[in-house]
N, C-alpha and C. Protein backbone atom coordinates (compact mmCIF):
# COMPACT_ATOMS: atom_id res chain seq x y z
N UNK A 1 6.65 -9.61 -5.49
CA UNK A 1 5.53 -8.81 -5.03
C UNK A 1 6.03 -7.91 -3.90
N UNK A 2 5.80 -6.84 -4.00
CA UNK A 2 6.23 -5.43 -2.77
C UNK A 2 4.86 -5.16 -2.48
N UNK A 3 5.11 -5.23 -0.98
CA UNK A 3 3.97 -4.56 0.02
C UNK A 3 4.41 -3.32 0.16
N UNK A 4 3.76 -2.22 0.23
CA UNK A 4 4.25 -1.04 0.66
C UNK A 4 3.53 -0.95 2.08
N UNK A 5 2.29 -1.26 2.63
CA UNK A 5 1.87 -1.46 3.44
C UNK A 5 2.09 -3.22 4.11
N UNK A 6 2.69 -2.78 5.37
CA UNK A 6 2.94 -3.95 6.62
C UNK A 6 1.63 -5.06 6.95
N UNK A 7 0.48 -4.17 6.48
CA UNK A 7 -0.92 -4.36 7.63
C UNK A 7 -1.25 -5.46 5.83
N UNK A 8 -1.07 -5.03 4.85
CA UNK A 8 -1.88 -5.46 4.26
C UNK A 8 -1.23 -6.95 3.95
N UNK A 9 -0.37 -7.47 4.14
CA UNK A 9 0.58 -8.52 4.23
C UNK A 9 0.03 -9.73 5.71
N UNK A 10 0.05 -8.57 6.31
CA UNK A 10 -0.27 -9.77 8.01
C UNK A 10 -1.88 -9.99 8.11
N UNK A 11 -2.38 -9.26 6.84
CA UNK A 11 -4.00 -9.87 6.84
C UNK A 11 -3.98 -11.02 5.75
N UNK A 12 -3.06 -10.97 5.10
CA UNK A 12 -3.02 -12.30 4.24
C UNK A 12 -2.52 -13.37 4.94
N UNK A 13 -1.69 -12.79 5.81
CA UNK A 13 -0.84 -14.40 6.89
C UNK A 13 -1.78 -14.72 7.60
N UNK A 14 -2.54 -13.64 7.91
CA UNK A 14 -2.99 -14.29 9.37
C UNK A 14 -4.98 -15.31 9.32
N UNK A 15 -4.90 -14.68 7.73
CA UNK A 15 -6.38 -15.81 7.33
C UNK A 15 -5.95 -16.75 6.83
N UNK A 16 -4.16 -17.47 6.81
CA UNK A 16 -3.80 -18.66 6.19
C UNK A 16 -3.48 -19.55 7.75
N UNK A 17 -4.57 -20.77 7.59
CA UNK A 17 -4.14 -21.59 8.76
C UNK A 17 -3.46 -22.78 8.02
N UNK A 18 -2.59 -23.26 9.75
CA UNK A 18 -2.09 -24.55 8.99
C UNK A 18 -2.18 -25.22 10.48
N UNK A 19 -3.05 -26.30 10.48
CA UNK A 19 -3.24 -27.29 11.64
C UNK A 19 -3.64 -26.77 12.67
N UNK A 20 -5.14 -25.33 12.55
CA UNK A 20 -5.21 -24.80 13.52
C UNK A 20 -4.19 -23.67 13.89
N UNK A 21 -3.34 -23.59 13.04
CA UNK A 21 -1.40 -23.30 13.65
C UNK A 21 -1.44 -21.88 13.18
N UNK A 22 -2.11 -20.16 13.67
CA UNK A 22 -2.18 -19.87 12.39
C UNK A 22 -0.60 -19.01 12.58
N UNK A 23 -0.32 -18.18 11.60
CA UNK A 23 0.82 -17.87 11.76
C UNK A 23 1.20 -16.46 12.36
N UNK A 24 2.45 -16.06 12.98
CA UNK A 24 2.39 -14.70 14.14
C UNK A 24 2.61 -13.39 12.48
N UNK A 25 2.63 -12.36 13.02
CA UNK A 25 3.17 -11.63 11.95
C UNK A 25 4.45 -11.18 12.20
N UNK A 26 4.79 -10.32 11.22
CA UNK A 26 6.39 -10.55 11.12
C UNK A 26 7.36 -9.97 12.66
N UNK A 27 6.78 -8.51 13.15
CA UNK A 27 6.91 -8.22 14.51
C UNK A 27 6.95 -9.57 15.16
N UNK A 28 5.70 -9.61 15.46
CA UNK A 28 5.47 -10.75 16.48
C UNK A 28 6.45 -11.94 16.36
N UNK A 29 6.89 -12.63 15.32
CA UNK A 29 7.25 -13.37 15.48
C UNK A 29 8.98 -13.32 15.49
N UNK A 30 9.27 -12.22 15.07
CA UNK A 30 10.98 -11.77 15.48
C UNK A 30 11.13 -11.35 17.24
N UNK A 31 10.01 -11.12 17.58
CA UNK A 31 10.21 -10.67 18.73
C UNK A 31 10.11 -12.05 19.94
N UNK A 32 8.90 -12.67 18.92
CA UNK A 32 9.01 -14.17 20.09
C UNK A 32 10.15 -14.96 19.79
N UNK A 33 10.73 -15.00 18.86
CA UNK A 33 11.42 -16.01 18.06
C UNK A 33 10.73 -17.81 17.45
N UNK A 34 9.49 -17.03 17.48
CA UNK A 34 8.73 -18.39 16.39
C UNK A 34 7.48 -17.85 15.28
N UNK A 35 7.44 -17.96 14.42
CA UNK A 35 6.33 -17.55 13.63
C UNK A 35 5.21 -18.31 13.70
N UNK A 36 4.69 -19.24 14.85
CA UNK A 36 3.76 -20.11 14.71
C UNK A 36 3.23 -19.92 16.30
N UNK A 37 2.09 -18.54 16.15
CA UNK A 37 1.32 -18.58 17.83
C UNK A 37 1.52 -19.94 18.40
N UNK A 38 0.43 -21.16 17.89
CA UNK A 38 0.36 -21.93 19.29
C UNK A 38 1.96 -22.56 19.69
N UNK A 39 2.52 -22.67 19.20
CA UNK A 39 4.09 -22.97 19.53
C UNK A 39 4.76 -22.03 20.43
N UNK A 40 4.28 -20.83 20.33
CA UNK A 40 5.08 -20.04 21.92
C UNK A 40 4.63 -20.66 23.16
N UNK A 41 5.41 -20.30 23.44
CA UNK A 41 5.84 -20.48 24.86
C UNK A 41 6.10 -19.31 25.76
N UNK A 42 5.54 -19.10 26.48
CA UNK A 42 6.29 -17.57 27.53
C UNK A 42 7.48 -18.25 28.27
N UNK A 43 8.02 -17.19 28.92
CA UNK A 43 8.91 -17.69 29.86
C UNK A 43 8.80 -16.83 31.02
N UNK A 44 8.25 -17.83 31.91
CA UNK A 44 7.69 -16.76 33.49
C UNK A 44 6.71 -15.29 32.86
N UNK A 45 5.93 -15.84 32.14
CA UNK A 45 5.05 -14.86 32.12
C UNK A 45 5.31 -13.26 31.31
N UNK A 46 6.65 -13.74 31.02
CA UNK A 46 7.14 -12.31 30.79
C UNK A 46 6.66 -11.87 28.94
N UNK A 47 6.52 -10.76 28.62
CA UNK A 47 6.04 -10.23 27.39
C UNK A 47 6.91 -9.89 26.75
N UNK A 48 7.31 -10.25 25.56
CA UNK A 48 8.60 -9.70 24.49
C UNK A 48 8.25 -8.12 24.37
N UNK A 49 9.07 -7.26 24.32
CA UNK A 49 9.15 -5.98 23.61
C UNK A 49 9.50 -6.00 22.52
N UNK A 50 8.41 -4.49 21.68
CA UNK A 50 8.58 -4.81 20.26
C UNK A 50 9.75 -4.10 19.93
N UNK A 51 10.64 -3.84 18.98
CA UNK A 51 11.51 -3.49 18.78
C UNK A 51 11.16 -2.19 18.00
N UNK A 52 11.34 -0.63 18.71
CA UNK A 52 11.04 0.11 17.36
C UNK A 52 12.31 0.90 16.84
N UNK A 53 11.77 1.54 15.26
CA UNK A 53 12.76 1.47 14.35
C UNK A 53 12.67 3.36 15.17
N UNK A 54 14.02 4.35 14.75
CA UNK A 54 14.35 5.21 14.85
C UNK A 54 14.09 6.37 14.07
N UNK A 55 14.52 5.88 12.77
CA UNK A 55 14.43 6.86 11.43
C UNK A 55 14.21 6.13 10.12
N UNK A 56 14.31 6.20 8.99
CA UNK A 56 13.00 5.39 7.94
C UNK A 56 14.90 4.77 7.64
N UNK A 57 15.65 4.75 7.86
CA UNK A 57 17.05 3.84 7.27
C UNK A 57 16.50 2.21 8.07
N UNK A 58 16.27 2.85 10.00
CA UNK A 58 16.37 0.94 10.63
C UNK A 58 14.91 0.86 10.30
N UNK A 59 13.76 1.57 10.30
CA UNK A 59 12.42 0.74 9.92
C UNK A 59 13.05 0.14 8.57
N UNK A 60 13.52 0.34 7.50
CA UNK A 60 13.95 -0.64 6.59
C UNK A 60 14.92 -1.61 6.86
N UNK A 61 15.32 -1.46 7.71
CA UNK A 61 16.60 -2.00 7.85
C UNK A 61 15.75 -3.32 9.15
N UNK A 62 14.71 -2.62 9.71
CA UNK A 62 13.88 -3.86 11.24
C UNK A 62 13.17 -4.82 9.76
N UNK A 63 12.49 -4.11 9.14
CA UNK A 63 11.83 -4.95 8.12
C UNK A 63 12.64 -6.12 7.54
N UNK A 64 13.99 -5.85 7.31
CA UNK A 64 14.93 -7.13 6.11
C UNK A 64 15.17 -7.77 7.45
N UNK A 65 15.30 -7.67 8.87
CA UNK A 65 15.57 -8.53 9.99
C UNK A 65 14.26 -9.55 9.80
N UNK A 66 12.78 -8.72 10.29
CA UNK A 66 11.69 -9.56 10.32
C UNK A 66 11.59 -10.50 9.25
N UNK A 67 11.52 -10.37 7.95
CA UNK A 67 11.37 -10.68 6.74
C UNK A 67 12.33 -12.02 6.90
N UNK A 68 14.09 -11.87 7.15
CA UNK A 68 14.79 -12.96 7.47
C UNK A 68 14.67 -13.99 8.12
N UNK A 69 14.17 -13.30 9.48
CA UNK A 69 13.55 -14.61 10.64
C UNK A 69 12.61 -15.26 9.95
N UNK A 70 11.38 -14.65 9.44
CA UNK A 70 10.26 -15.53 9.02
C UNK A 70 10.90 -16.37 8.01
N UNK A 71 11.22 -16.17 7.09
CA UNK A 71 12.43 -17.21 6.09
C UNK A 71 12.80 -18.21 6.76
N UNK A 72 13.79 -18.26 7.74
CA UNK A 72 13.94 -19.53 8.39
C UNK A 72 13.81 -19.81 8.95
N UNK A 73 12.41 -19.67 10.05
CA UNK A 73 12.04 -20.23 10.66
C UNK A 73 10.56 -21.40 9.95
N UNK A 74 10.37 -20.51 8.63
CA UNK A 74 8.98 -21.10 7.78
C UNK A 74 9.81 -22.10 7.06
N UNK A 75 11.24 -22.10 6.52
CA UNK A 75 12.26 -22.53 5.96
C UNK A 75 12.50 -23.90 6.74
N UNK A 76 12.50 -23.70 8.16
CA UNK A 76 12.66 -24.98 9.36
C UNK A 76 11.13 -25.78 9.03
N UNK A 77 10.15 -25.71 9.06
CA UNK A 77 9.03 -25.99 9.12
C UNK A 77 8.69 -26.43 8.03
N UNK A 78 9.36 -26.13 6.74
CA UNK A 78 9.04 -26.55 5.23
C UNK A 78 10.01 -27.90 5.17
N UNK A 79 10.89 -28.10 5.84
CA UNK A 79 11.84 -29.23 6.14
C UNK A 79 11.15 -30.70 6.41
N UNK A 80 9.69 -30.09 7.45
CA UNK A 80 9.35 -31.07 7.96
C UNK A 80 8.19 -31.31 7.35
N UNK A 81 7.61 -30.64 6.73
CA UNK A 81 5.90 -30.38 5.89
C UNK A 81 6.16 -29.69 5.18
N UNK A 82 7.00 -30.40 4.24
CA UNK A 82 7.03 -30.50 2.56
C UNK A 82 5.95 -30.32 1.22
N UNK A 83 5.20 -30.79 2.14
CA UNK A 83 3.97 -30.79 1.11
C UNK A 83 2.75 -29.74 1.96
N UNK A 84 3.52 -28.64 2.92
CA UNK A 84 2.60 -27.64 2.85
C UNK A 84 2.19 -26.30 1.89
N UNK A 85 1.28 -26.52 1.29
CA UNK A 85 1.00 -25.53 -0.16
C UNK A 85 1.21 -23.99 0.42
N UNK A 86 0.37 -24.00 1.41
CA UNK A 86 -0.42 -22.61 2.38
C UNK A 86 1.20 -22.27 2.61
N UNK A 87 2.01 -22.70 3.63
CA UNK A 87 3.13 -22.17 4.35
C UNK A 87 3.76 -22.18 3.13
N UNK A 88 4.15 -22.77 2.07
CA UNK A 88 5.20 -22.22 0.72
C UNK A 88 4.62 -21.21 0.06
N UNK A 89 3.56 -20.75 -0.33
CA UNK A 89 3.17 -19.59 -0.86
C UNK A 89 3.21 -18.59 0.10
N UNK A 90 3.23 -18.72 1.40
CA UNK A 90 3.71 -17.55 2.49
C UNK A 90 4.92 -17.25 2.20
N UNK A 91 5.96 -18.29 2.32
CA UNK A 91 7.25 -18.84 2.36
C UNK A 91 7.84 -17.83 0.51
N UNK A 92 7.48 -17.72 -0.13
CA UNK A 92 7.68 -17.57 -1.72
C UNK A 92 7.70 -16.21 -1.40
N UNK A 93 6.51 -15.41 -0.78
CA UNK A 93 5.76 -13.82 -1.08
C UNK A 93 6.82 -13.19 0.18
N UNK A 94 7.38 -13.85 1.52
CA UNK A 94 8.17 -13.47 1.97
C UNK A 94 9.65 -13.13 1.58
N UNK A 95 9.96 -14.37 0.31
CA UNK A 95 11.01 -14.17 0.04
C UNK A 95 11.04 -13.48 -0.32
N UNK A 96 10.26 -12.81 -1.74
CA UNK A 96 10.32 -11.84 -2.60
C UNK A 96 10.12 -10.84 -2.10
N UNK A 97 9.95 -10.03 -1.22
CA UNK A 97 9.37 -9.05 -0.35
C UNK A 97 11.04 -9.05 0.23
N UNK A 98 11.58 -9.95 0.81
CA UNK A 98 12.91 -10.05 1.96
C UNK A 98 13.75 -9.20 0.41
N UNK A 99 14.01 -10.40 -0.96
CA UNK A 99 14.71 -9.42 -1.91
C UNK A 99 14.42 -8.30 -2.48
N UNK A 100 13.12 -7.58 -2.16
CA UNK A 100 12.78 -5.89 -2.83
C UNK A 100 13.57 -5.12 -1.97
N UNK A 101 13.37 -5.23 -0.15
CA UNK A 101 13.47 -4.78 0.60
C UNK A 101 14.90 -4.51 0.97
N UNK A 102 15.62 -5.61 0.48
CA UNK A 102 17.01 -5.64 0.70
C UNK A 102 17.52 -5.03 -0.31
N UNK A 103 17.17 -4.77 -1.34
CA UNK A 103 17.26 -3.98 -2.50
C UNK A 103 17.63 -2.89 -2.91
N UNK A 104 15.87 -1.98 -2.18
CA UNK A 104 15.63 -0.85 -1.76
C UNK A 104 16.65 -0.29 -0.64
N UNK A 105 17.40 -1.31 0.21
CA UNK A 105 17.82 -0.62 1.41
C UNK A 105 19.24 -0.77 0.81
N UNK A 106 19.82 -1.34 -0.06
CA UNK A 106 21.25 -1.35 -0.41
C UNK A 106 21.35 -0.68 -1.54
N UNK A 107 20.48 0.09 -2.22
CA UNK A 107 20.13 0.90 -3.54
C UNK A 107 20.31 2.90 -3.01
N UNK A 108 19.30 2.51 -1.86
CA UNK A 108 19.69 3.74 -1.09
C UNK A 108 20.97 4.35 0.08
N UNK A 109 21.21 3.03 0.81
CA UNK A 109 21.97 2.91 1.67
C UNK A 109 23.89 2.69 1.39
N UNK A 110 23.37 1.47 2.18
CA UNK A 110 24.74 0.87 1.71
C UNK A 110 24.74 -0.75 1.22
N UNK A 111 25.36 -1.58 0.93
CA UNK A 111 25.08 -3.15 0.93
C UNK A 111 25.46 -3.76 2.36
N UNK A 112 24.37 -4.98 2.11
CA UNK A 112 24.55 -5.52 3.39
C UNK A 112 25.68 -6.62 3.43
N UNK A 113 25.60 -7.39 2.74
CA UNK A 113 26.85 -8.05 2.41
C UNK A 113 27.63 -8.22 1.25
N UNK A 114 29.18 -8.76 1.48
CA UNK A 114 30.48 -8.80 0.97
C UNK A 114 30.44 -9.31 -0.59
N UNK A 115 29.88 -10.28 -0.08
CA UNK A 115 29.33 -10.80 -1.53
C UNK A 115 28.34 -10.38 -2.25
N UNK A 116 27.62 -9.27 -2.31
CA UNK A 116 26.41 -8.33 -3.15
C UNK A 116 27.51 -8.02 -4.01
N UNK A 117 27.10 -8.19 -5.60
CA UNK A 117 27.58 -7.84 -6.89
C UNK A 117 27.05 -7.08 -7.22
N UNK A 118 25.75 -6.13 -7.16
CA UNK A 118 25.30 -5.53 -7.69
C UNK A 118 25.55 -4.26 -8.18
N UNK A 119 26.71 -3.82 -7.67
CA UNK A 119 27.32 -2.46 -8.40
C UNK A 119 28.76 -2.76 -9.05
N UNK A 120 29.12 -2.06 -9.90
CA UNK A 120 30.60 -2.10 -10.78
C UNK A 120 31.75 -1.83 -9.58
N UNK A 121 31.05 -0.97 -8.62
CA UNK A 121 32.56 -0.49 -8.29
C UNK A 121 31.82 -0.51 -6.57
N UNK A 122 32.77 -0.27 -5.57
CA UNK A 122 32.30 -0.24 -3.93
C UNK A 122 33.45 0.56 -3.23
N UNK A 123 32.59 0.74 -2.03
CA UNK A 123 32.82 1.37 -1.06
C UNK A 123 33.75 1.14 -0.24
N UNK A 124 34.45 1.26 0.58
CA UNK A 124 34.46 0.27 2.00
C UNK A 124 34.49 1.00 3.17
N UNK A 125 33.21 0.72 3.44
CA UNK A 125 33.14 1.69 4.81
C UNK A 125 34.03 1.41 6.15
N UNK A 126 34.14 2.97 6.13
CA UNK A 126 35.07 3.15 7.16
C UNK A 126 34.59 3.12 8.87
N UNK A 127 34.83 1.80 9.56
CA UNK A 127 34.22 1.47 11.05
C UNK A 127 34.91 2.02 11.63
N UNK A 128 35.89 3.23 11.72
CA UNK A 128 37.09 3.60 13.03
C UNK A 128 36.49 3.30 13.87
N UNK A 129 35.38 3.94 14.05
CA UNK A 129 34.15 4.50 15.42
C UNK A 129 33.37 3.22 15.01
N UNK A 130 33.37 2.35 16.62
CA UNK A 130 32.79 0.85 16.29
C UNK A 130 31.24 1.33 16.69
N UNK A 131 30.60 1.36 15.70
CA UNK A 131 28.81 1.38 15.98
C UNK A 131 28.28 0.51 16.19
N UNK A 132 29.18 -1.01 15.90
CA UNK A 132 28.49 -2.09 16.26
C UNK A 132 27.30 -2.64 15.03
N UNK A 133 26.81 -3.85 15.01
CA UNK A 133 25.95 -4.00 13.96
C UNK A 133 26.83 -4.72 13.13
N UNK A 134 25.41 -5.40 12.37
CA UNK A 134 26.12 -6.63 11.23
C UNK A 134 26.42 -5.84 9.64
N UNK A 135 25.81 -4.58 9.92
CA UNK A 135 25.47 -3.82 8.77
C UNK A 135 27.04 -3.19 7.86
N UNK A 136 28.23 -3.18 8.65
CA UNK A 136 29.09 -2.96 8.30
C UNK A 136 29.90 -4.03 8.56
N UNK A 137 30.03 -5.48 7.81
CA UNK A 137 30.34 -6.12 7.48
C UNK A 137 31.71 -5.94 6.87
């Protein structure tokens, strides 16, 4: 399943509760580093900044980050509540969304990792000039 819209995704997360627990959206919760509001914690009060994207390459490219975190951090939590229905059908629609997205961005772009088979033949990009980033692997 592909969202093309962000908003219409975090209205489906955010009317799924689990123990009261409900869940952050994908921003929110890359930026706190937990996908589960009552589980934050501040630290001295201070407010995460959101991270924004530049040009439509890192908004695709912030999206396969968010999309990842929520994976394992819902991934950590499915470890322990196995038999949560609600958080695995989150857990499922994220994945599939994490593989369109990663898709779309290595279809247009470049691949993100070494091991992607998906083309006959590759590239190898040239890092002289260190830009830094996991993206050139």
């Amino acid at each position: 399943m592909f969202f093309d819209n962000q908003n219409d995704l975090n209205i489906i997360i955010n009317n799924i509760s689990n123990d009261n627990n409900t869940l952050a959206n994908l921003k929110e919760g890359l930026i706190k580093g937990n996908m589960f509001n009552k589980e934050y914690k501040s630290y001295k009060n201070i407010n995460p900044k959101f991270i924004e994207s530049l040009n439509e390459e890192t908004k695709l490219l912030l999206n396969i980050y968010e999309l990842n975190f929520a994976l394992i951090d819902l991934g950590l939590y499915l470890d322990l509540h196995k038999d949560d229905e609600d958080i695995y059908n989150i857990f499922k629609m994220y994945s599939n969304k994490y593989n369109d997205y990663k898709k779309l961005y290595e279809d247009k772009y470049y691949i993100l990792c070494q091991d992607n088979t998906l083309k006959d033949t590759y590239t190898w990009v040239d890092n002289s000039i260190n830009t830094g980033g996991i993206k050139y692997v």
